[in-house]
PDB file of N, CA and C in Angstrom:
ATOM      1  N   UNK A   1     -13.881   6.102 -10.523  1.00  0.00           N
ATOM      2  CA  UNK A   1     -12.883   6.078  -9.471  1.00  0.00           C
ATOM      3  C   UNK A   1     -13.500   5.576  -8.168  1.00  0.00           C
ATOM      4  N   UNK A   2     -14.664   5.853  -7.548  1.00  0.00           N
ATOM      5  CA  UNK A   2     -15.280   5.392  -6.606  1.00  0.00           C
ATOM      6  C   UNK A   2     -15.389   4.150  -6.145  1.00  0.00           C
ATOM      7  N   UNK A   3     -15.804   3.832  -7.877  1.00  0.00           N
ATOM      8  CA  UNK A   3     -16.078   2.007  -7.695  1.00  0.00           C
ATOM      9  C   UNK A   3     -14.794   1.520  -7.910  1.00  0.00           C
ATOM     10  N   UNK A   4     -13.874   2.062  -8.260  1.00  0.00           N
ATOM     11  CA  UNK A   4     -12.176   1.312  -7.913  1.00  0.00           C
ATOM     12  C   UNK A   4     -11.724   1.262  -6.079  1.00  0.00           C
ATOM     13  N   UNK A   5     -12.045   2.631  -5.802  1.00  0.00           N
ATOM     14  CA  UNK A   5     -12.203   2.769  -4.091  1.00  0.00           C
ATOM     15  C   UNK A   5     -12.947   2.026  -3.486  1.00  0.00           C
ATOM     16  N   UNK A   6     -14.005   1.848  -3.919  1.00  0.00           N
ATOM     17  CA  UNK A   6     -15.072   0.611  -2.850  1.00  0.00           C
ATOM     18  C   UNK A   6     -14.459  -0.438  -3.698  1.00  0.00           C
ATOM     19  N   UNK A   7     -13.878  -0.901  -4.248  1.00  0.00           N
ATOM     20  CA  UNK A   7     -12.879  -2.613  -4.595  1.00  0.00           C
ATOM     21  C   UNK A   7     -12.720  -2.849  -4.012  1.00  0.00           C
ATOM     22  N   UNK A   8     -11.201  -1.647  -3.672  1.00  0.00           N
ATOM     23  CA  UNK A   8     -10.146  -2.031  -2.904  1.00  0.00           C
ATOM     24  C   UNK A   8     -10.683  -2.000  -1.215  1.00  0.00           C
ATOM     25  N   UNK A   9     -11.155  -1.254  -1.422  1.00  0.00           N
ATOM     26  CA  UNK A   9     -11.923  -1.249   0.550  1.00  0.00           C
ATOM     27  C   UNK A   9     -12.296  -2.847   0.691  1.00  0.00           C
ATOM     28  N   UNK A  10     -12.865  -3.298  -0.608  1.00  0.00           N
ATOM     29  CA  UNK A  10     -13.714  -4.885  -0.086  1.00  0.00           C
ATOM     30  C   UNK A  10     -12.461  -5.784  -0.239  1.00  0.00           C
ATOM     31  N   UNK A  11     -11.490  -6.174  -0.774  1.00  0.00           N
ATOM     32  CA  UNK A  11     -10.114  -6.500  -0.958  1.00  0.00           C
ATOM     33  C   UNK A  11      -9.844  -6.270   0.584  1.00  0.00           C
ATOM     34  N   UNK A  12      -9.333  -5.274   1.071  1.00  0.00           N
ATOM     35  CA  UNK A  12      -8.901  -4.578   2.059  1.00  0.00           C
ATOM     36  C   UNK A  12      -9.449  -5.474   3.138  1.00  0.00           C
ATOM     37  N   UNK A  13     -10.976  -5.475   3.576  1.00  0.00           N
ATOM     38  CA  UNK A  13     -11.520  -6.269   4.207  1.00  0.00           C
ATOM     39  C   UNK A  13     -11.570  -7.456   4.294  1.00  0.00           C
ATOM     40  N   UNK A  14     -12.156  -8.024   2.985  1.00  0.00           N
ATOM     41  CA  UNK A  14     -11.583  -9.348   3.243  1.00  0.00           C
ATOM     42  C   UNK A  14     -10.304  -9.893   3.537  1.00  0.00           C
ATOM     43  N   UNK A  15      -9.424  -9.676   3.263  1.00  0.00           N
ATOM     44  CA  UNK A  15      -8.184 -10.247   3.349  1.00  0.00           C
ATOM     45  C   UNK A  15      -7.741  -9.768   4.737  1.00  0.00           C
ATOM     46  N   UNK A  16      -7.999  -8.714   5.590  1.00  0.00           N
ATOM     47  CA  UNK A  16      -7.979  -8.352   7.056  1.00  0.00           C
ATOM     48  C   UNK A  16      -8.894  -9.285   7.424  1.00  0.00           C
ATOM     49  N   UNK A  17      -9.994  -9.941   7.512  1.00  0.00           N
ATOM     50  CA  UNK A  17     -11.113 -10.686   8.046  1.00  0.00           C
ATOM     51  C   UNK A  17     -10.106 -11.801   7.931  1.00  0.00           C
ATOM     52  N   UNK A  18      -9.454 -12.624   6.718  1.00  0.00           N
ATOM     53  CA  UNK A  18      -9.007 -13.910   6.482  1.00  0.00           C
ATOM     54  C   UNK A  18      -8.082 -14.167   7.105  1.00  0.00           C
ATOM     55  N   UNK A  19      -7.229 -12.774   7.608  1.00  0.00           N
ATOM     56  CA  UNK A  19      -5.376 -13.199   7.640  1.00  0.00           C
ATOM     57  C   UNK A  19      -4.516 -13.041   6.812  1.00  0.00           C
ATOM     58  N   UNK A  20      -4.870 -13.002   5.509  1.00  0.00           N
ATOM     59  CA  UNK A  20      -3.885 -12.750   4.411  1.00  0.00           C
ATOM     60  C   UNK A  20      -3.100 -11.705   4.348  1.00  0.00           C
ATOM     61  N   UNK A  21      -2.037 -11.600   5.556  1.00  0.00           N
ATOM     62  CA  UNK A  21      -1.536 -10.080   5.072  1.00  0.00           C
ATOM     63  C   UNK A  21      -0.742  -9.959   4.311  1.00  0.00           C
ATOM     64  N   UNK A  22      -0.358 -10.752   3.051  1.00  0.00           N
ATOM     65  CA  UNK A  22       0.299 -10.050   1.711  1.00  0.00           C
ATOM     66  C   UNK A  22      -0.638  -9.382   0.922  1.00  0.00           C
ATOM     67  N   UNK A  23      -1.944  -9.889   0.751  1.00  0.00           N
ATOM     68  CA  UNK A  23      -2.801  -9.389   0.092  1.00  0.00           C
ATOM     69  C   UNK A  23      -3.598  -8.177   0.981  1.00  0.00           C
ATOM     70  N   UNK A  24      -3.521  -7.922   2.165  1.00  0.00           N
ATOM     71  CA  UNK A  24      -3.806  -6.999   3.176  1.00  0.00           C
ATOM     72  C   UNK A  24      -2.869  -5.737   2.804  1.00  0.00           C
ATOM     73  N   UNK A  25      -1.843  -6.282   2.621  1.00  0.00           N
ATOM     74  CA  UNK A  25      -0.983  -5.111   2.584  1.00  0.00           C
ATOM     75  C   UNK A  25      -0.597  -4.358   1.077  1.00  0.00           C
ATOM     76  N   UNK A  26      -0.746  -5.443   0.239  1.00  0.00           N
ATOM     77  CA  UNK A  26      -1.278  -5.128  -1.424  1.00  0.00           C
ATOM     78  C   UNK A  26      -2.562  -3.863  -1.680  1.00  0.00           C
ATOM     79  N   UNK A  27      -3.623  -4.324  -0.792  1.00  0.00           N
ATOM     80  CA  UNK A  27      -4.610  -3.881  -0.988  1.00  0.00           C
ATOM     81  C   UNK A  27      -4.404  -2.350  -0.091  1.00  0.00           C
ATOM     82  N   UNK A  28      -3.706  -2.165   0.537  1.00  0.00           N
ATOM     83  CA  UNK A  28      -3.371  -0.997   1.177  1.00  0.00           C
ATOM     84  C   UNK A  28      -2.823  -0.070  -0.030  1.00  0.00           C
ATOM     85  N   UNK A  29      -1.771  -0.801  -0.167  1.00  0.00           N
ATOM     86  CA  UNK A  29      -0.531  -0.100  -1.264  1.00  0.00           C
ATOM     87  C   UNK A  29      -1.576   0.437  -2.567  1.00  0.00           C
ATOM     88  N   UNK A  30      -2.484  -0.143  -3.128  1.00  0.00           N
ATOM     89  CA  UNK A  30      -3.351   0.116  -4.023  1.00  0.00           C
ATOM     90  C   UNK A  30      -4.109   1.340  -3.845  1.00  0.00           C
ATOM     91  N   UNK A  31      -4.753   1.359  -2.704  1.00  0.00           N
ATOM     92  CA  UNK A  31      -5.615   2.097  -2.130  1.00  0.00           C
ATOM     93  C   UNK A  31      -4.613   3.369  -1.851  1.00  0.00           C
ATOM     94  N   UNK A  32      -3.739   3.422  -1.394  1.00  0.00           N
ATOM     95  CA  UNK A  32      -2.944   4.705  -1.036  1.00  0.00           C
ATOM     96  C   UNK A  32      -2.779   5.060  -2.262  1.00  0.00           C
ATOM     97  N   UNK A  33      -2.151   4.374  -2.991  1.00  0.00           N
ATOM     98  CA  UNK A  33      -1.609   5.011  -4.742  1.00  0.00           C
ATOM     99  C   UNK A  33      -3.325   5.409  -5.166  1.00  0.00           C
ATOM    100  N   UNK A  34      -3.997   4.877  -4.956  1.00  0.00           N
ATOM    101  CA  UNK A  34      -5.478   5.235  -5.874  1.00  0.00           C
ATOM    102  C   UNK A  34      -5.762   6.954  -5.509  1.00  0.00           C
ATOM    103  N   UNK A  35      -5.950   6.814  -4.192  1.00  0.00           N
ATOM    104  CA  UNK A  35      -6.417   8.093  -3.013  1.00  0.00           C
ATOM    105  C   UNK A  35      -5.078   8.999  -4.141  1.00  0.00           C
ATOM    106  N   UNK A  36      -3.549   8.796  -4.038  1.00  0.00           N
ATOM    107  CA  UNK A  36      -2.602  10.160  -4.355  1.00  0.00           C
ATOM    108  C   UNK A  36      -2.946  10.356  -5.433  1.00  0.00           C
ATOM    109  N   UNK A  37      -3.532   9.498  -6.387  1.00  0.00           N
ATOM    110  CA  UNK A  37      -3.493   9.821  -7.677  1.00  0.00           C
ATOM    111  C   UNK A  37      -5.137  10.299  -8.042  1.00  0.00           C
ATOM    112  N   UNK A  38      -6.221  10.124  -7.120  1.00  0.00           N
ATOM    113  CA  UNK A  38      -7.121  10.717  -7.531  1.00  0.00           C
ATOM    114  C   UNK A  38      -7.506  12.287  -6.792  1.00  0.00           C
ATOM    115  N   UNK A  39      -6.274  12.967  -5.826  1.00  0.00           N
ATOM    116  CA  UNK A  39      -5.813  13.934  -5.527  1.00  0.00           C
ATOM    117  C   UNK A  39      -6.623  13.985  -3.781  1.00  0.00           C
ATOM    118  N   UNK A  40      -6.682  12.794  -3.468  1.00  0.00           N
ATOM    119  CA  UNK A  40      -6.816  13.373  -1.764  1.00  0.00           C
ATOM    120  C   UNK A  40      -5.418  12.491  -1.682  1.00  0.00           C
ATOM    121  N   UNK A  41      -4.379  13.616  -1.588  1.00  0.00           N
ATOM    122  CA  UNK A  41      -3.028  13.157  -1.142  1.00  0.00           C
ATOM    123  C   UNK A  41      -2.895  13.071   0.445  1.00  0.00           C
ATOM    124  N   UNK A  42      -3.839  14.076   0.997  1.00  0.00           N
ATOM    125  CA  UNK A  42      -3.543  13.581   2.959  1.00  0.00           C
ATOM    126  C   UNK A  42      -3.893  12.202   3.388  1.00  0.00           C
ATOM    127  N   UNK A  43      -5.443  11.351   2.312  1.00  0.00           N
ATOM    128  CA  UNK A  43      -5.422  10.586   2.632  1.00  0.00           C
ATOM    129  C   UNK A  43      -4.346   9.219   1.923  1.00  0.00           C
ATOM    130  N   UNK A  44      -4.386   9.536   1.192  1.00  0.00           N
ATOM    131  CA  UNK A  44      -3.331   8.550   0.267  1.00  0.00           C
ATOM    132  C   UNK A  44      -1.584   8.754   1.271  1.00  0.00           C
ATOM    133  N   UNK A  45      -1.063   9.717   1.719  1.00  0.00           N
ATOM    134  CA  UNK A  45      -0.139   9.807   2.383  1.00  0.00           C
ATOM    135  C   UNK A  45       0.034   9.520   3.798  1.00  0.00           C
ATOM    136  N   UNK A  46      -1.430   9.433   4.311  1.00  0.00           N
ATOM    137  CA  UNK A  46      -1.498   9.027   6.209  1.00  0.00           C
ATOM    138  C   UNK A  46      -1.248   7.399   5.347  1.00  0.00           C
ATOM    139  N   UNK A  47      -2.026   6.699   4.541  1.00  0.00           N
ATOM    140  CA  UNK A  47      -2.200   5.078   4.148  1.00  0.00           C
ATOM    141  C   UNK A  47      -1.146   4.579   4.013  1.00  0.00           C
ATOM    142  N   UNK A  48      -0.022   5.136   3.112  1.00  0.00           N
ATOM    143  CA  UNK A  48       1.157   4.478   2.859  1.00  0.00           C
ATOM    144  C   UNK A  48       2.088   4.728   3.749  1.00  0.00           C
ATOM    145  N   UNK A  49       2.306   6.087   4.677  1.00  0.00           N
ATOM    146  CA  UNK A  49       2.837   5.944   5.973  1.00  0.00           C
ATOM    147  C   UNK A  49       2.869   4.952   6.617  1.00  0.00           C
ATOM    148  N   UNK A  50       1.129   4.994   7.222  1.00  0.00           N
ATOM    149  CA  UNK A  50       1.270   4.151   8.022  1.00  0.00           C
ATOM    150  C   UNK A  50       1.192   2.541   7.392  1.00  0.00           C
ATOM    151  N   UNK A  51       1.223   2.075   6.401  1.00  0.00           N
ATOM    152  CA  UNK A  51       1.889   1.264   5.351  1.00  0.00           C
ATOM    153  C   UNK A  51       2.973   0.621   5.429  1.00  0.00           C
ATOM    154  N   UNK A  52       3.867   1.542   5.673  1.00  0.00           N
ATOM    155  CA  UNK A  52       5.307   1.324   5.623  1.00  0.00           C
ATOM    156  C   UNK A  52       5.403   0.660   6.533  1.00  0.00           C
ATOM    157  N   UNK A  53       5.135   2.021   7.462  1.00  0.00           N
ATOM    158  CA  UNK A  53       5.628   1.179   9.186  1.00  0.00           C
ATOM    159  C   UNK A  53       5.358   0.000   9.955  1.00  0.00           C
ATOM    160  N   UNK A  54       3.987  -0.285   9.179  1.00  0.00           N
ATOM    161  CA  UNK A  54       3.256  -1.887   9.616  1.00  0.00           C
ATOM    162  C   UNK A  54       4.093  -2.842   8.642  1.00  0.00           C
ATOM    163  N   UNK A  55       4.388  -2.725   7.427  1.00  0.00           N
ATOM    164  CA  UNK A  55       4.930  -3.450   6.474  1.00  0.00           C
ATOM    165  C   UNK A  55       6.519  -3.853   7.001  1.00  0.00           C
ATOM    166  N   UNK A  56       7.429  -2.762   7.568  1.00  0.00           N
ATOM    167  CA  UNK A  56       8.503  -3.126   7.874  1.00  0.00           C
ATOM    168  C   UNK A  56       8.567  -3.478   9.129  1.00  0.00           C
ATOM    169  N   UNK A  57       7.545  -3.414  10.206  1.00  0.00           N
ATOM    170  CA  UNK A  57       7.293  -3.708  11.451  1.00  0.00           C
ATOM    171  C   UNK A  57       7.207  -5.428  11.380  1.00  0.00           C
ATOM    172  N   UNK A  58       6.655  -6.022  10.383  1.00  0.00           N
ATOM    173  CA  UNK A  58       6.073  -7.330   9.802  1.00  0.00           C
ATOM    174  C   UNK A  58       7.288  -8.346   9.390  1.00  0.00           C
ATOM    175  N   UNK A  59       8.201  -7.657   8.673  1.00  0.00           N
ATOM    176  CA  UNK A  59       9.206  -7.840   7.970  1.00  0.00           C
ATOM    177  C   UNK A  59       8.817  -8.168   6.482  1.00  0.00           C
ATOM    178  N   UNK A  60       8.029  -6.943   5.783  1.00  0.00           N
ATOM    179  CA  UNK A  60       7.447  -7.069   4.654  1.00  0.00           C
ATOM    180  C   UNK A  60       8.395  -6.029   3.602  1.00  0.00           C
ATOM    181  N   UNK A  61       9.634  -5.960   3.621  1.00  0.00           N
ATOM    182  CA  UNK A  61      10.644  -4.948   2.973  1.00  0.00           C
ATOM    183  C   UNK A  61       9.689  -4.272   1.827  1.00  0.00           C
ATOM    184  N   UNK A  62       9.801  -5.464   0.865  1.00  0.00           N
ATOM    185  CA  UNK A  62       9.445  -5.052  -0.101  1.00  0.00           C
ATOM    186  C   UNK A  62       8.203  -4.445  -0.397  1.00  0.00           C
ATOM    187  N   UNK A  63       7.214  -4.553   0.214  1.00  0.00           N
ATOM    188  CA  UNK A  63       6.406  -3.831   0.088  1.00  0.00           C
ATOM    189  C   UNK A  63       6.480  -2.493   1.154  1.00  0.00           C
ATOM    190  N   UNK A  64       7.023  -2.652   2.102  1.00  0.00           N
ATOM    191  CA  UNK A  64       7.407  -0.713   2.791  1.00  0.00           C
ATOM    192  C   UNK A  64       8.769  -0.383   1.783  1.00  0.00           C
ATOM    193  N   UNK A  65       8.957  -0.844   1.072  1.00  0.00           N
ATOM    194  CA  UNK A  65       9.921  -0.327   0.176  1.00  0.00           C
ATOM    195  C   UNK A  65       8.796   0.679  -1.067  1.00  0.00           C
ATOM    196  N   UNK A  66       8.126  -0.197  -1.460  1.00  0.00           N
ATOM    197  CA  UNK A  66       6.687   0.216  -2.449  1.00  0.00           C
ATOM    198  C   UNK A  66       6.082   1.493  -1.777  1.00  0.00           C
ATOM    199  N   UNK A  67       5.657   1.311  -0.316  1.00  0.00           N
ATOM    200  CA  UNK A  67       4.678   2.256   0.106  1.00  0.00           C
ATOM    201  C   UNK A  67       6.077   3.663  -0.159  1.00  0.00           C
ATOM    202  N   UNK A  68       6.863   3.862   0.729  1.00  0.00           N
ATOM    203  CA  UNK A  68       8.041   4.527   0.273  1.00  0.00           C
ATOM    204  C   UNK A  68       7.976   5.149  -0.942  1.00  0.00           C
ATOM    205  N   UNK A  69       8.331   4.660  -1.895  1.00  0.00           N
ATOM    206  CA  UNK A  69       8.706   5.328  -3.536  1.00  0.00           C
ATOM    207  C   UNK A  69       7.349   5.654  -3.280  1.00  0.00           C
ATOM    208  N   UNK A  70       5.987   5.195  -3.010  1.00  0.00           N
ATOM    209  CA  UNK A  70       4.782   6.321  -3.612  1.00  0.00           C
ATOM    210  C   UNK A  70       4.499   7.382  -2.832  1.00  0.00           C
ATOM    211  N   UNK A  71       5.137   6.999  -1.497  1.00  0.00           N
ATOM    212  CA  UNK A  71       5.088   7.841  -1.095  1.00  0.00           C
ATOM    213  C   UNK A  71       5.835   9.372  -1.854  1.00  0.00           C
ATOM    214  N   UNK A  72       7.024   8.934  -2.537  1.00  0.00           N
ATOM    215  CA  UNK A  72       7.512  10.392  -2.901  1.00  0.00           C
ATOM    216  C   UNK A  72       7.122  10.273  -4.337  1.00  0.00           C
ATOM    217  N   UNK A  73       5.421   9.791  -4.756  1.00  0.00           N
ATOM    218  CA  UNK A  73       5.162  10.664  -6.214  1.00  0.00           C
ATOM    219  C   UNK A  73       5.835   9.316  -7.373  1.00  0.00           C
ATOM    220  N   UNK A  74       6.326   8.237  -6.990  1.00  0.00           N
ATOM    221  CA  UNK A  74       6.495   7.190  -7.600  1.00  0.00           C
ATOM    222  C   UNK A  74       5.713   6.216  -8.020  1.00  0.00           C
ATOM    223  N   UNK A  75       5.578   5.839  -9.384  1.00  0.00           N
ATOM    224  CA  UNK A  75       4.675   4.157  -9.119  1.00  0.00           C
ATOM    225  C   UNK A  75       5.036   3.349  -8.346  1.00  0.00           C
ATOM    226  N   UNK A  76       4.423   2.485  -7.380  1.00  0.00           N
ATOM    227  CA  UNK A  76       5.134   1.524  -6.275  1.00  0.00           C
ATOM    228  C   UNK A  76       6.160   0.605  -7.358  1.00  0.00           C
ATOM    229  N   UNK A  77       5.993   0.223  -8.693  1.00  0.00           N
ATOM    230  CA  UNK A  77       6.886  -0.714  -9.335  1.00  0.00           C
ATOM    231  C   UNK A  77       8.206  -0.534  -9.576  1.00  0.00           C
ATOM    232  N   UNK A  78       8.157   1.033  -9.063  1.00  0.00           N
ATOM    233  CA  UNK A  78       9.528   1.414  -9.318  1.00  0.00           C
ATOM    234  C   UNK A  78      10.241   1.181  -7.922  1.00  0.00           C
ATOM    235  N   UNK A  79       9.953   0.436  -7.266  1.00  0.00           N
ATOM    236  CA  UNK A  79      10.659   0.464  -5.903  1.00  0.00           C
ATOM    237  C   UNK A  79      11.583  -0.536  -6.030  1.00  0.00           C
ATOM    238  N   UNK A  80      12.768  -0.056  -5.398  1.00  0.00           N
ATOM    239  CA  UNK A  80      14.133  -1.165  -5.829  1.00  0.00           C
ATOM    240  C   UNK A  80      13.733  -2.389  -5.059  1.00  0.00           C
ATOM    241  N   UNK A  81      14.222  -3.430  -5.864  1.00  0.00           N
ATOM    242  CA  UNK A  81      14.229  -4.729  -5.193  1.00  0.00           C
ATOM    243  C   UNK A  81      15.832  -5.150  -4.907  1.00  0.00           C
ATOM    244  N   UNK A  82      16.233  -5.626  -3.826  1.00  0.00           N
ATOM    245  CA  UNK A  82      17.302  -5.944  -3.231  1.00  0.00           C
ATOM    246  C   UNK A  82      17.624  -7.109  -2.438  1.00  0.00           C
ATOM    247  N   UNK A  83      18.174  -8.111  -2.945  1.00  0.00           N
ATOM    248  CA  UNK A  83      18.540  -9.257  -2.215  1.00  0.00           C
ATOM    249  C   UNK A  83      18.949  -9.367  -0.942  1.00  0.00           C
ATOM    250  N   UNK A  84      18.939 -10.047   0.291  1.00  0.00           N
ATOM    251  CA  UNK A  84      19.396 -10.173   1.282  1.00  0.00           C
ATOM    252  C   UNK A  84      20.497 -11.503   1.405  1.00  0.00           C
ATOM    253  N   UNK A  85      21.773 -11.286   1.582  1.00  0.00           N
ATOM    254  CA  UNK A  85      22.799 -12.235   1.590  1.00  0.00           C
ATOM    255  C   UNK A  85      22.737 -12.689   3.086  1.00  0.00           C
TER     256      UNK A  85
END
């Protein structure tokens, strides 16, 4: 589990260093689900919080839609996807 945590930290970084924030914000969403599911839920729950709020601040729906559902104990895949007309 550690060496899945130091991945995503180097993911995390690079892609904050590059600009890439789909993959910035991927690598968040990962990292929060990793942290709830390897049971430090305060930290896995401050990540996808504040997740969300940068994600929909961005106009990244779908992924503060993701941080959301894990947030309540969901796989992020289960997060509805919804068209915009």
């Amino acid at each position: 589990m550690l060496l899945l945590l130091a991945a995503l930290q180097s993911v995390l970084t690079e892609a904050d260093k590059l600009g890439f924030v789909p993959c910035y914000f991927e690598a968040r969403l990962a990292l929060g689900e990793v942290e709830m599911s390897a049971g430090d839920t305060s930290a896995g729950r401050a990540r996808l919080k504040a997740l969300e709020k940068d994600a929909r601040a961005k106009g990244f729906l779908l992924i503060a839609r993701k941080a959301a559902t894990a947030l309540n104990g969901k796989p992020a895949s289960q997060a509805m996807v919804h068209q915009v007309k």
